[in-house]
PDB file of N, CA and C in Angstrom:
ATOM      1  N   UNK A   1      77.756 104.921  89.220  1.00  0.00           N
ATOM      2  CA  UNK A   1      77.975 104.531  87.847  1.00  0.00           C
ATOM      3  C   UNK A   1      78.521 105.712  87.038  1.00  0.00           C
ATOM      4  N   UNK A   2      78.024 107.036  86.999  1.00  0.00           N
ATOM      5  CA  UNK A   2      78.493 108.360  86.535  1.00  0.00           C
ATOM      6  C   UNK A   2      80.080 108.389  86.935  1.00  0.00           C
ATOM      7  N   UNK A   3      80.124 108.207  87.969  1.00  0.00           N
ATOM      8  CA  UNK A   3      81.623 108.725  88.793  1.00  0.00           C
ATOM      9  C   UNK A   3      82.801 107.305  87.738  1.00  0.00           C
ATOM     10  N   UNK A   4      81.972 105.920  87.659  1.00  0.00           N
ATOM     11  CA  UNK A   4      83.181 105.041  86.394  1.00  0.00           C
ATOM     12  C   UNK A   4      83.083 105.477  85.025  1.00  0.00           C
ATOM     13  N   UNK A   5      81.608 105.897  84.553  1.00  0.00           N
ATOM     14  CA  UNK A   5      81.994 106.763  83.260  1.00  0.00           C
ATOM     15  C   UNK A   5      82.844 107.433  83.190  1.00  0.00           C
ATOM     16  N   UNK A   6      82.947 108.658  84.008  1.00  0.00           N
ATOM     17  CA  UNK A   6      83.705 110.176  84.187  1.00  0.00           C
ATOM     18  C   UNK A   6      85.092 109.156  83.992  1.00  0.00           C
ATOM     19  N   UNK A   7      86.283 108.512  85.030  1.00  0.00           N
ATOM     20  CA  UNK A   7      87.102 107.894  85.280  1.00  0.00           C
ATOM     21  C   UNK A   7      87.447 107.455  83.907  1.00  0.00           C
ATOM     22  N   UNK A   8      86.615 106.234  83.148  1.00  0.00           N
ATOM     23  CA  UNK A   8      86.799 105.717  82.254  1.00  0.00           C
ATOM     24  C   UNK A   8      87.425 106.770  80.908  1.00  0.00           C
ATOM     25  N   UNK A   9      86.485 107.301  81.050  1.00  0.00           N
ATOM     26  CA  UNK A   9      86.382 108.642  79.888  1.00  0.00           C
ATOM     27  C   UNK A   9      87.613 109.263  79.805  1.00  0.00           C
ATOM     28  N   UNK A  10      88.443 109.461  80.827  1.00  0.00           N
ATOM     29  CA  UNK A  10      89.397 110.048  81.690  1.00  0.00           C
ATOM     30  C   UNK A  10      90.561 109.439  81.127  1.00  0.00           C
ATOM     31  N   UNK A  11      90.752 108.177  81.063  1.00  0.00           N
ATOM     32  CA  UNK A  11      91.488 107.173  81.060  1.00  0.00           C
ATOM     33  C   UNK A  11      91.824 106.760  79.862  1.00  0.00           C
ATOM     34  N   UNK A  12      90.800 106.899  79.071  1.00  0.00           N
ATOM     35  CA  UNK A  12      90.850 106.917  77.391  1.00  0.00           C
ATOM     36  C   UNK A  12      91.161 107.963  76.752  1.00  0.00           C
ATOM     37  N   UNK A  13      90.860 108.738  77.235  1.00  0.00           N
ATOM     38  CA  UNK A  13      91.888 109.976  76.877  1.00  0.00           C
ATOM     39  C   UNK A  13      93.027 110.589  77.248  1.00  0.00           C
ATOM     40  N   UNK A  14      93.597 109.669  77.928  1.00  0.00           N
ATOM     41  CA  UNK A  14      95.123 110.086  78.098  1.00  0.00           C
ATOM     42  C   UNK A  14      95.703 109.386  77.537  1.00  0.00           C
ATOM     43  N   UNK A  15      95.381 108.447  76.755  1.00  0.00           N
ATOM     44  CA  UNK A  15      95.594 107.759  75.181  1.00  0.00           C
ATOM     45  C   UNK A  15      97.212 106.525  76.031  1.00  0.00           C
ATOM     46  N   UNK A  16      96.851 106.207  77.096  1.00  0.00           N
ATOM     47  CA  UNK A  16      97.672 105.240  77.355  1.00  0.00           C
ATOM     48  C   UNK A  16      97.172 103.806  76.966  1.00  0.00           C
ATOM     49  N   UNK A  17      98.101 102.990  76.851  1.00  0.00           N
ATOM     50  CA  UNK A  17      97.415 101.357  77.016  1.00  0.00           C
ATOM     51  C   UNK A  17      97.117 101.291  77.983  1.00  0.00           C
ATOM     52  N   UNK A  18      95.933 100.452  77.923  1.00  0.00           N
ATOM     53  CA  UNK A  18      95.041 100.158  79.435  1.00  0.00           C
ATOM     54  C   UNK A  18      94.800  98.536  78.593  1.00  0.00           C
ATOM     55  N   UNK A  19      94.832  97.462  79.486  1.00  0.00           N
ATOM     56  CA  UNK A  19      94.372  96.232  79.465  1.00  0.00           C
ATOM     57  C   UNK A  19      92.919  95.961  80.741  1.00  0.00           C
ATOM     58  N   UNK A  20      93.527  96.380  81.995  1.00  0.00           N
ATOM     59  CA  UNK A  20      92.172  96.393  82.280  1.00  0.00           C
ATOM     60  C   UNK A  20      92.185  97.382  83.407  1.00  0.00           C
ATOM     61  N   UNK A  21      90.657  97.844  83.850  1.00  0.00           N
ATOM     62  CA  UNK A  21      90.361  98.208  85.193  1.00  0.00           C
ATOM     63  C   UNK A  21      90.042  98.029  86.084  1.00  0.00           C
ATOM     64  N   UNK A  22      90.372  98.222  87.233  1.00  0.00           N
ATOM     65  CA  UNK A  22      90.136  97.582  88.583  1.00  0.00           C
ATOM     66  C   UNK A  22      89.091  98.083  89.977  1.00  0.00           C
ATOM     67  N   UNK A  23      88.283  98.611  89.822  1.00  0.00           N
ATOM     68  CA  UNK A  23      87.659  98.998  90.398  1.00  0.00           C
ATOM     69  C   UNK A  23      87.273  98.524  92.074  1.00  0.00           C
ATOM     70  N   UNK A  24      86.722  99.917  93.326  1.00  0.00           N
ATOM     71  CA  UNK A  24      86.587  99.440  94.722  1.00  0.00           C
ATOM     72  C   UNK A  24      85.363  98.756  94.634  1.00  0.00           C
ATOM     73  N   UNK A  25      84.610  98.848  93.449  1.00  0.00           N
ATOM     74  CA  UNK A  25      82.958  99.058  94.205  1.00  0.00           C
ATOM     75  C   UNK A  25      81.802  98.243  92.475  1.00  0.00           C
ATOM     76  N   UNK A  26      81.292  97.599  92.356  1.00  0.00           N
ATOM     77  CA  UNK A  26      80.878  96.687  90.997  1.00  0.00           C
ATOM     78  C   UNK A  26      80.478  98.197  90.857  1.00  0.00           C
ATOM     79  N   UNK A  27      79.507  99.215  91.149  1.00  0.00           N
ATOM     80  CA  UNK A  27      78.743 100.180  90.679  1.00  0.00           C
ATOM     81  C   UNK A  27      79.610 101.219  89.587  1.00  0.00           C
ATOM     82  N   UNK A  28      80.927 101.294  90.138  1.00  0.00           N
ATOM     83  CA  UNK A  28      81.800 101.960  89.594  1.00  0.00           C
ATOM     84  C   UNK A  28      82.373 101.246  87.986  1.00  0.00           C
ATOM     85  N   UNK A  29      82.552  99.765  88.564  1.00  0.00           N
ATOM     86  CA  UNK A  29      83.184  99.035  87.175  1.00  0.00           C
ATOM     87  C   UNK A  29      81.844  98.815  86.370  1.00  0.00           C
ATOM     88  N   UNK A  30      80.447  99.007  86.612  1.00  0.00           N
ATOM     89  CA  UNK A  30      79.645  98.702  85.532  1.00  0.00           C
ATOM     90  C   UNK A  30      80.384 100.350  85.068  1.00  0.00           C
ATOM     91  N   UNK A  31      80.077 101.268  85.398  1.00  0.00           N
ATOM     92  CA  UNK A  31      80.043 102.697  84.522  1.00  0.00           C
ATOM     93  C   UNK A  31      81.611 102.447  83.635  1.00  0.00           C
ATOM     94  N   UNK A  32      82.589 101.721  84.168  1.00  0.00           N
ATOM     95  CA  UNK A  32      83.431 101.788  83.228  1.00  0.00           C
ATOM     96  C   UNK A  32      83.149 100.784  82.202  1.00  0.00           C
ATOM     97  N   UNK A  33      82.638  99.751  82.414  1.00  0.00           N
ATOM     98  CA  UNK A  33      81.997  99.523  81.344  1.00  0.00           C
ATOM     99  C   UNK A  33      81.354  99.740  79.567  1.00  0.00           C
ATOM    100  N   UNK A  34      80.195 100.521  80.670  1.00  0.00           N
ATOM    101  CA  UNK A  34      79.613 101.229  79.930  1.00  0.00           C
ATOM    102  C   UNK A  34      80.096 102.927  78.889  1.00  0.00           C
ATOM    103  N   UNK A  35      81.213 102.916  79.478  1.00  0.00           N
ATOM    104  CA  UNK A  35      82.021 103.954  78.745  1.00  0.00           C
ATOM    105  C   UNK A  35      82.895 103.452  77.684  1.00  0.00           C
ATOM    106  N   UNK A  36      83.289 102.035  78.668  1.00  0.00           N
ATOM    107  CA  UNK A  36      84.160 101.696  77.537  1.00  0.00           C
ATOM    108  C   UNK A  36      83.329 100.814  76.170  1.00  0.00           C
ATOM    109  N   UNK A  37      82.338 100.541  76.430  1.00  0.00           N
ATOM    110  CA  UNK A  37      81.227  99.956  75.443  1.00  0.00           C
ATOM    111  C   UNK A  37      80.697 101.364  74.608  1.00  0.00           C
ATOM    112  N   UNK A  38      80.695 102.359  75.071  1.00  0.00           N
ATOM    113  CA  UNK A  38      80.333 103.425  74.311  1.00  0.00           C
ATOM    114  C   UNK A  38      81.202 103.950  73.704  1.00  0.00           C
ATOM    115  N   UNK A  39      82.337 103.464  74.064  1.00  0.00           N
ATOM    116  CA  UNK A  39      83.703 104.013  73.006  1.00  0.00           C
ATOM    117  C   UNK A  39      84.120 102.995  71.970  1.00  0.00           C
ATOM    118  N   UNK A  40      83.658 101.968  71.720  1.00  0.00           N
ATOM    119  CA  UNK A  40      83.842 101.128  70.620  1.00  0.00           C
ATOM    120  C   UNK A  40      84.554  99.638  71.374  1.00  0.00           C
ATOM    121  N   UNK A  41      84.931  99.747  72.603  1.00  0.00           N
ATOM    122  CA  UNK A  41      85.724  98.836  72.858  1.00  0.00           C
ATOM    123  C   UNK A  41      84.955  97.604  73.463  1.00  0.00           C
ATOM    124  N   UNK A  42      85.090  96.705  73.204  1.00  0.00           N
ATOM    125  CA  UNK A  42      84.937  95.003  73.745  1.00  0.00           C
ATOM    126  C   UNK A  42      85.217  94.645  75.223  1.00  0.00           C
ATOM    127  N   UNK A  43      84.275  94.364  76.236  1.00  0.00           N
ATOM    128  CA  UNK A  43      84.912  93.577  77.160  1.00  0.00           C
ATOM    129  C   UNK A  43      84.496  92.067  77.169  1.00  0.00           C
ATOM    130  N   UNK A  44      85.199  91.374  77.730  1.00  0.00           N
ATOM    131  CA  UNK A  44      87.072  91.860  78.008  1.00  0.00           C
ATOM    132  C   UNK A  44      87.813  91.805  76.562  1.00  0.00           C
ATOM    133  N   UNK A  45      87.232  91.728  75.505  1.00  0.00           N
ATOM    134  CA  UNK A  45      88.234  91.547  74.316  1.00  0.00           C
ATOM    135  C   UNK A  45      89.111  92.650  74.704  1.00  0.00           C
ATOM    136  N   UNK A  46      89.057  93.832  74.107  1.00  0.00           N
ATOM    137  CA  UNK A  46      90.015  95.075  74.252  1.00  0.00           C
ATOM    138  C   UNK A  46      90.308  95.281  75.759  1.00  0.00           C
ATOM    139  N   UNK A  47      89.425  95.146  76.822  1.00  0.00           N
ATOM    140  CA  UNK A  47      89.215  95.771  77.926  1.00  0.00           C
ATOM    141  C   UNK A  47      89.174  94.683  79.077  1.00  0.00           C
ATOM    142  N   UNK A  48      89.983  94.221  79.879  1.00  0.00           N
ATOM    143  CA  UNK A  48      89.182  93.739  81.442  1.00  0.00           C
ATOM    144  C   UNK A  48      88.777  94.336  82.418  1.00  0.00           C
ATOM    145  N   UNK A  49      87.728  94.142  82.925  1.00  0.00           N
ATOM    146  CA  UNK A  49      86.829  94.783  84.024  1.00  0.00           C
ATOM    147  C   UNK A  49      86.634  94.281  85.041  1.00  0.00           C
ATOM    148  N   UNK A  50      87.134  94.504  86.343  1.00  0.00           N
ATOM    149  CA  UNK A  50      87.092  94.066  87.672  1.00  0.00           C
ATOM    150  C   UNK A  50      86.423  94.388  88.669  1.00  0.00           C
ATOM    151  N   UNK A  51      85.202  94.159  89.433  1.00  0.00           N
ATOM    152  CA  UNK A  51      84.905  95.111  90.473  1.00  0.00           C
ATOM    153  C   UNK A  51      85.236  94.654  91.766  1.00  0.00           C
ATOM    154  N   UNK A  52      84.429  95.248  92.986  1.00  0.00           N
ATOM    155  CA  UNK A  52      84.173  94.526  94.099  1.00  0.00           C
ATOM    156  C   UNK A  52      82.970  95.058  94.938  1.00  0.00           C
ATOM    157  N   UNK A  53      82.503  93.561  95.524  1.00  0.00           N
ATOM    158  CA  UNK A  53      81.755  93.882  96.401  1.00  0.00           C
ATOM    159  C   UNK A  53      80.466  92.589  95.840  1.00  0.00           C
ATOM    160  N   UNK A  54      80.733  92.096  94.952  1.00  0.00           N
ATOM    161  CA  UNK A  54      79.575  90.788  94.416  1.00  0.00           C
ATOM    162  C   UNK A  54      78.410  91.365  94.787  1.00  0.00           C
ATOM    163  N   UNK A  55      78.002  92.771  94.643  1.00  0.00           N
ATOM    164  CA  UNK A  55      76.479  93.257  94.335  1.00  0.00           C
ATOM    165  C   UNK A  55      75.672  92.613  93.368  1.00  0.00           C
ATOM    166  N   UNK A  56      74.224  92.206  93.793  1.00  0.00           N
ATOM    167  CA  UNK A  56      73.539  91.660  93.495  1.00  0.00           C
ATOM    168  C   UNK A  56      73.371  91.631  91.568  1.00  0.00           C
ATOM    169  N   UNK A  57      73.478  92.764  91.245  1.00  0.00           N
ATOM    170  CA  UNK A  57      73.638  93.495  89.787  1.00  0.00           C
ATOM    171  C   UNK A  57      74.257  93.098  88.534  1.00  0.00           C
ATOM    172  N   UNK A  58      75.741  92.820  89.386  1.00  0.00           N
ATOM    173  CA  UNK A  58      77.325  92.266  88.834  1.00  0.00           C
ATOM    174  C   UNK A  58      77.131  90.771  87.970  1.00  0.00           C
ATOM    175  N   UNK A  59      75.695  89.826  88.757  1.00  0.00           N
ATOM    176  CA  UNK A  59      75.491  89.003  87.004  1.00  0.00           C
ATOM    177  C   UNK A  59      74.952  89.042  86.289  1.00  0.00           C
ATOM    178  N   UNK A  60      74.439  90.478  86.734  1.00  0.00           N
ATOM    179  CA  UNK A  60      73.524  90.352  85.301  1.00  0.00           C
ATOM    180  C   UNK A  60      73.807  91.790  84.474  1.00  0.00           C
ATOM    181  N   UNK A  61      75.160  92.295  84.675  1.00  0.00           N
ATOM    182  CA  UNK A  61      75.673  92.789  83.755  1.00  0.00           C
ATOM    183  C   UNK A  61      75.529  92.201  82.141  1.00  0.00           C
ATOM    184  N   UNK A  62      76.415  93.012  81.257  1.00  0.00           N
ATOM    185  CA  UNK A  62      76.684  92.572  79.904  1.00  0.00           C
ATOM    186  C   UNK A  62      77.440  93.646  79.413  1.00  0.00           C
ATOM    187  N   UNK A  63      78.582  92.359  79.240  1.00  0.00           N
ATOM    188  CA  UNK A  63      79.042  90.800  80.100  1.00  0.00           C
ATOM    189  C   UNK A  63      78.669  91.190  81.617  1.00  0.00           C
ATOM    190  N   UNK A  64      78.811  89.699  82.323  1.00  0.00           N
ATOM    191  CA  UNK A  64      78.503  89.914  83.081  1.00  0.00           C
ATOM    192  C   UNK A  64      79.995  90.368  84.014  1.00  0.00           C
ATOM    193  N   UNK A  65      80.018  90.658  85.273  1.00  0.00           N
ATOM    194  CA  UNK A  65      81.035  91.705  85.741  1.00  0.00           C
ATOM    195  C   UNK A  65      81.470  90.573  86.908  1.00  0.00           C
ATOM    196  N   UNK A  66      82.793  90.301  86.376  1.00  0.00           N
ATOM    197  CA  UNK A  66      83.922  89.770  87.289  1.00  0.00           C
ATOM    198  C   UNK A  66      84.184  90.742  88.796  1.00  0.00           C
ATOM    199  N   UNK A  67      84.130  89.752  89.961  1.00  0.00           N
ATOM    200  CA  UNK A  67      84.139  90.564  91.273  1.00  0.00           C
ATOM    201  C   UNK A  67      84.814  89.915  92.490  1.00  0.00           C
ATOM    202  N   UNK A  68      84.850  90.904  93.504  1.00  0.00           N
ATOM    203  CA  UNK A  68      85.374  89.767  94.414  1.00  0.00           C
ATOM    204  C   UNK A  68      84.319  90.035  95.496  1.00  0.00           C
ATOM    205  N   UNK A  69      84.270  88.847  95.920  1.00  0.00           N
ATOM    206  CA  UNK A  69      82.828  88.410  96.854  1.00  0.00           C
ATOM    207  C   UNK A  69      83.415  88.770  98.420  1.00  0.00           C
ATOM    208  N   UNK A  70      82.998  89.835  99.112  1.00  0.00           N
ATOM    209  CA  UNK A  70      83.072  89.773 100.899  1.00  0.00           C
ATOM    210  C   UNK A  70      81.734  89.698 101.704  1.00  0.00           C
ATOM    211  N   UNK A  71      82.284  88.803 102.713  1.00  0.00           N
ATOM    212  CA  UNK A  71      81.126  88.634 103.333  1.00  0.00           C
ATOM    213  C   UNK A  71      81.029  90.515 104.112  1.00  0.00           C
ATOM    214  N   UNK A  72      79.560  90.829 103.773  1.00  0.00           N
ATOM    215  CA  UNK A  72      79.417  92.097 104.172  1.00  0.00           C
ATOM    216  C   UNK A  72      78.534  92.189 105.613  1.00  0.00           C
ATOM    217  N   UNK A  73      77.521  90.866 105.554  1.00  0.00           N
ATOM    218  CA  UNK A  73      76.860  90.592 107.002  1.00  0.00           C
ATOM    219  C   UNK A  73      77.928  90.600 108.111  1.00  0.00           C
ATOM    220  N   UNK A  74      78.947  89.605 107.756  1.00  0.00           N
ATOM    221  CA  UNK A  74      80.082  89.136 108.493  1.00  0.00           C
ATOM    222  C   UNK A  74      81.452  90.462 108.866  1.00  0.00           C
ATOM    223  N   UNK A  75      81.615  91.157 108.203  1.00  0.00           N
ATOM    224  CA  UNK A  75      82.070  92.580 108.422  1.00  0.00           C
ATOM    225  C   UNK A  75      81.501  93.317 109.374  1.00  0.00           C
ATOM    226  N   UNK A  76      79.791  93.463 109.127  1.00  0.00           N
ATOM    227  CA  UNK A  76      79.364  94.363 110.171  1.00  0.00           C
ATOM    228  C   UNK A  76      79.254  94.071 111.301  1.00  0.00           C
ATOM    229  N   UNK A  77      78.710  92.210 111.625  1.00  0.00           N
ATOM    230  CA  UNK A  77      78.510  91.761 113.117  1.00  0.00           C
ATOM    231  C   UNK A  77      79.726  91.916 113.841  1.00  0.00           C
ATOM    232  N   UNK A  78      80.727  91.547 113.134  1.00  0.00           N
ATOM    233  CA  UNK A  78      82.017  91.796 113.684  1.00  0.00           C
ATOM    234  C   UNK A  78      82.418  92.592 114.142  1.00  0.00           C
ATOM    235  N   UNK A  79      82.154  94.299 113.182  1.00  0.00           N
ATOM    236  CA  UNK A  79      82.777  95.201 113.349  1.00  0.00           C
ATOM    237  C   UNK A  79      81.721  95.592 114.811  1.00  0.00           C
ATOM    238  N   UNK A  80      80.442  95.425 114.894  1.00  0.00           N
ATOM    239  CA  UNK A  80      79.871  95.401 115.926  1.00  0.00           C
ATOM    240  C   UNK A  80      80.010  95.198 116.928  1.00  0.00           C
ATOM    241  N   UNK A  81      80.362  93.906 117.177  1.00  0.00           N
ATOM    242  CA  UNK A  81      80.929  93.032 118.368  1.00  0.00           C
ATOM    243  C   UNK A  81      81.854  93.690 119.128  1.00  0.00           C
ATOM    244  N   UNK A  82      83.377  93.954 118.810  1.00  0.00           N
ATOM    245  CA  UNK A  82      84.671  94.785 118.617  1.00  0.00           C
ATOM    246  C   UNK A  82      84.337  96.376 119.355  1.00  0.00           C
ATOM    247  N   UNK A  83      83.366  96.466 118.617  1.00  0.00           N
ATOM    248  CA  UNK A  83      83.036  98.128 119.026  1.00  0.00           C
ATOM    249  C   UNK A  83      82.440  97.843 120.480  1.00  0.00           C
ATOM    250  N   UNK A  84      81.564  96.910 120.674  1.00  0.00           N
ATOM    251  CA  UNK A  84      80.628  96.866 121.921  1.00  0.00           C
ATOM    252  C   UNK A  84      81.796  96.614 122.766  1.00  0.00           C
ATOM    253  N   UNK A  85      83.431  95.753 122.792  1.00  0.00           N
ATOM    254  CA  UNK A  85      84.426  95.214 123.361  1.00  0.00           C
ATOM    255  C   UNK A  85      85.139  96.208 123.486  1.00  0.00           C
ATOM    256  N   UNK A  86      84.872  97.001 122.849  1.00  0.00           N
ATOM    257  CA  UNK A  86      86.157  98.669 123.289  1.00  0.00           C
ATOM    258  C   UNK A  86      85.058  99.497 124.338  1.00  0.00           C
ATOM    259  N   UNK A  87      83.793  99.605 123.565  1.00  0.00           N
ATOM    260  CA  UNK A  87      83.092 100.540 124.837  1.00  0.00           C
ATOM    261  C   UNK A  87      83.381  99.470 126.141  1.00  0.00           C
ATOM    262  N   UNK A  88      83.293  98.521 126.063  1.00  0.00           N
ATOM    263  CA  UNK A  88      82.948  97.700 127.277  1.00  0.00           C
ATOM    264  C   UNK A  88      84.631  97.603 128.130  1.00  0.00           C
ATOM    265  N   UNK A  89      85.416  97.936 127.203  1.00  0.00           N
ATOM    266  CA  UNK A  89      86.665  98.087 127.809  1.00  0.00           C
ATOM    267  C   UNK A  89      87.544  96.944 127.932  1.00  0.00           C
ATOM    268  N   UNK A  90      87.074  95.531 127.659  1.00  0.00           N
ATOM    269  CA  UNK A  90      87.659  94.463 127.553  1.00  0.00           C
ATOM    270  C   UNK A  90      88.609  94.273 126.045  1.00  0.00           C
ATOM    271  N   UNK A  91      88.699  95.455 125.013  1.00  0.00           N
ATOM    272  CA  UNK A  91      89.189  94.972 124.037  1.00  0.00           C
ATOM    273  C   UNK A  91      90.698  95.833 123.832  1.00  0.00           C
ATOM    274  N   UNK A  92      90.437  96.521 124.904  1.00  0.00           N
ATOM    275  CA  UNK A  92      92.304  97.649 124.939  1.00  0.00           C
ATOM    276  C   UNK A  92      92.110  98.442 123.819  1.00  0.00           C
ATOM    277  N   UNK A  93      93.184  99.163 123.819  1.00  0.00           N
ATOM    278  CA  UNK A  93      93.405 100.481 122.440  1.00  0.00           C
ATOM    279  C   UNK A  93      94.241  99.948 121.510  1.00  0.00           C
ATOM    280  N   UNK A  94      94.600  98.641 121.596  1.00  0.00           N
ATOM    281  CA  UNK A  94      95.572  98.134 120.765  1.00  0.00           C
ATOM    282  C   UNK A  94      94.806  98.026 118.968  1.00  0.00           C
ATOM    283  N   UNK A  95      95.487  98.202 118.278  1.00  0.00           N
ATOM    284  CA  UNK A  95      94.857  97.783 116.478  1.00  0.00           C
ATOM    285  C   UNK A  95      94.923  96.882 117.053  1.00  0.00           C
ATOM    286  N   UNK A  96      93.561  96.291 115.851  1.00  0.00           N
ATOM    287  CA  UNK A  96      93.032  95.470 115.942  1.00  0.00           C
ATOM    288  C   UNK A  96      92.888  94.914 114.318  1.00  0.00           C
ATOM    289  N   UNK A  97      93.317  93.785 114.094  1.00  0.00           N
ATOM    290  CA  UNK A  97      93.273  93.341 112.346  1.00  0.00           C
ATOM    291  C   UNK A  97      92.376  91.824 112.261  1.00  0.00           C
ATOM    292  N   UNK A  98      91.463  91.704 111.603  1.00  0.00           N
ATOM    293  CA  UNK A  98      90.893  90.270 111.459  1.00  0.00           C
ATOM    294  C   UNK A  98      90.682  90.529 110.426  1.00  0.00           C
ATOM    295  N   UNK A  99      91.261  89.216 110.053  1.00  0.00           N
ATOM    296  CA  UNK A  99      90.398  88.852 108.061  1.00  0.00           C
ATOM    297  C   UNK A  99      89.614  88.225 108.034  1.00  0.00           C
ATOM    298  N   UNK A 100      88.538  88.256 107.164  1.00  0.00           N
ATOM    299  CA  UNK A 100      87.271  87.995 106.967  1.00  0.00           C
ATOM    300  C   UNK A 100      87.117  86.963 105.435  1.00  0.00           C
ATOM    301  N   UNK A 101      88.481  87.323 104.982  1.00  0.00           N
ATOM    302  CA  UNK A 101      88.782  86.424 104.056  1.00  0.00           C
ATOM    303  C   UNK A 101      87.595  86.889 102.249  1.00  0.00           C
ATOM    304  N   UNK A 102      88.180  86.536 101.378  1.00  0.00           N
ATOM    305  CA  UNK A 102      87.585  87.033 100.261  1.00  0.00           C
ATOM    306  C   UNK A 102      86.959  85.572  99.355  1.00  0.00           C
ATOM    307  N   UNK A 103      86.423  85.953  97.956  1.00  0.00           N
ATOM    308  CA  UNK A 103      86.365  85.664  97.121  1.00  0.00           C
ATOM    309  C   UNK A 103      86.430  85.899  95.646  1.00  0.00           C
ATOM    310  N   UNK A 104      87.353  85.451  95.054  1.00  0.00           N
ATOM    311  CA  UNK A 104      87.295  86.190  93.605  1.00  0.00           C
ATOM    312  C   UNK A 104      85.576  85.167  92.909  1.00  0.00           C
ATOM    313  N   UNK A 105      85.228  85.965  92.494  1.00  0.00           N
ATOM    314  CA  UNK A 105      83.793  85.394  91.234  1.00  0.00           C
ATOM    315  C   UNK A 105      84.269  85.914  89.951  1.00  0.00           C
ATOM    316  N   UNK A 106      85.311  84.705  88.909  1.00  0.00           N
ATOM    317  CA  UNK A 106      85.248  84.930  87.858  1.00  0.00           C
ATOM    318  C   UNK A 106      83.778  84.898  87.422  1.00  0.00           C
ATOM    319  N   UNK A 107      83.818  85.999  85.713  1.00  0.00           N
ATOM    320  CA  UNK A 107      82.703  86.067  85.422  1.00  0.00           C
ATOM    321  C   UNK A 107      83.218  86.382  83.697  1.00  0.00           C
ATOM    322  N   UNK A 108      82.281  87.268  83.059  1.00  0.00           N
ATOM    323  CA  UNK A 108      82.727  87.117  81.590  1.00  0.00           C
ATOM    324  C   UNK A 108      83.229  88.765  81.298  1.00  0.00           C
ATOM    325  N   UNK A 109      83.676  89.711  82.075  1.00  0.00           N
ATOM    326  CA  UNK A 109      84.190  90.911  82.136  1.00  0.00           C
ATOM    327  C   UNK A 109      85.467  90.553  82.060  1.00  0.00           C
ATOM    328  N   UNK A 110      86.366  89.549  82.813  1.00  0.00           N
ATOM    329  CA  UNK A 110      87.793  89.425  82.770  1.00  0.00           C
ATOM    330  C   UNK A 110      88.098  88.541  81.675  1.00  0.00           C
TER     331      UNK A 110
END
């Protein structure tokens, strides 16, 4: 949350237009948030706020915090599986790409 303050803070002072921010991680877009709520500004009136990762947290922001939902169980069994298929030698050295597919969760940040 410190590390989207710092950013935010950052960002407002290079005195550009900003409509919104986009953040990797909800933990990060609450702190911008909260910077940008400590600087006078409205979300989303003045500001949209985006995160990711649909952490448990993200509705019960204020506002609450627009995100995009990945399955994170489904990432790891996978990434599990894959790994046990390379030690095991049946999966080659070739890249390897699977989507796991997303979700946006509008919310009241955007």
């Amino acid at each position: 949350m410190g590390h989207g303050r710092q950013a935010m803070s950052k960002l407002l002072a290079s005195k550009q237009p900003i409509n919104a921010v986009i953040c990797s991680i909800d933990l990060l877009a609450q702190g911008v948030m909260a910077e940008a709520q400590a600087n006078g500004l409205r979300v989303p009136q003045d500001i949209a706020v985006m995160g990711f990762g649909d952490l448990e947290f993200a509705a019960h922001t204020y506002p609450r915090l627009s995100t995009v939902n990945v399955d994170g169980g489904r990432i790891g069994l996978r990434t599990a599986e894959l790994l046990l298929q390379r030690i095991e030698g049946s999966l080659g050295r070739r890249e390897h790409v699977e989507d796991v597919g997303f979700r946006v969760v509008p919310r009241e940040s955007t």
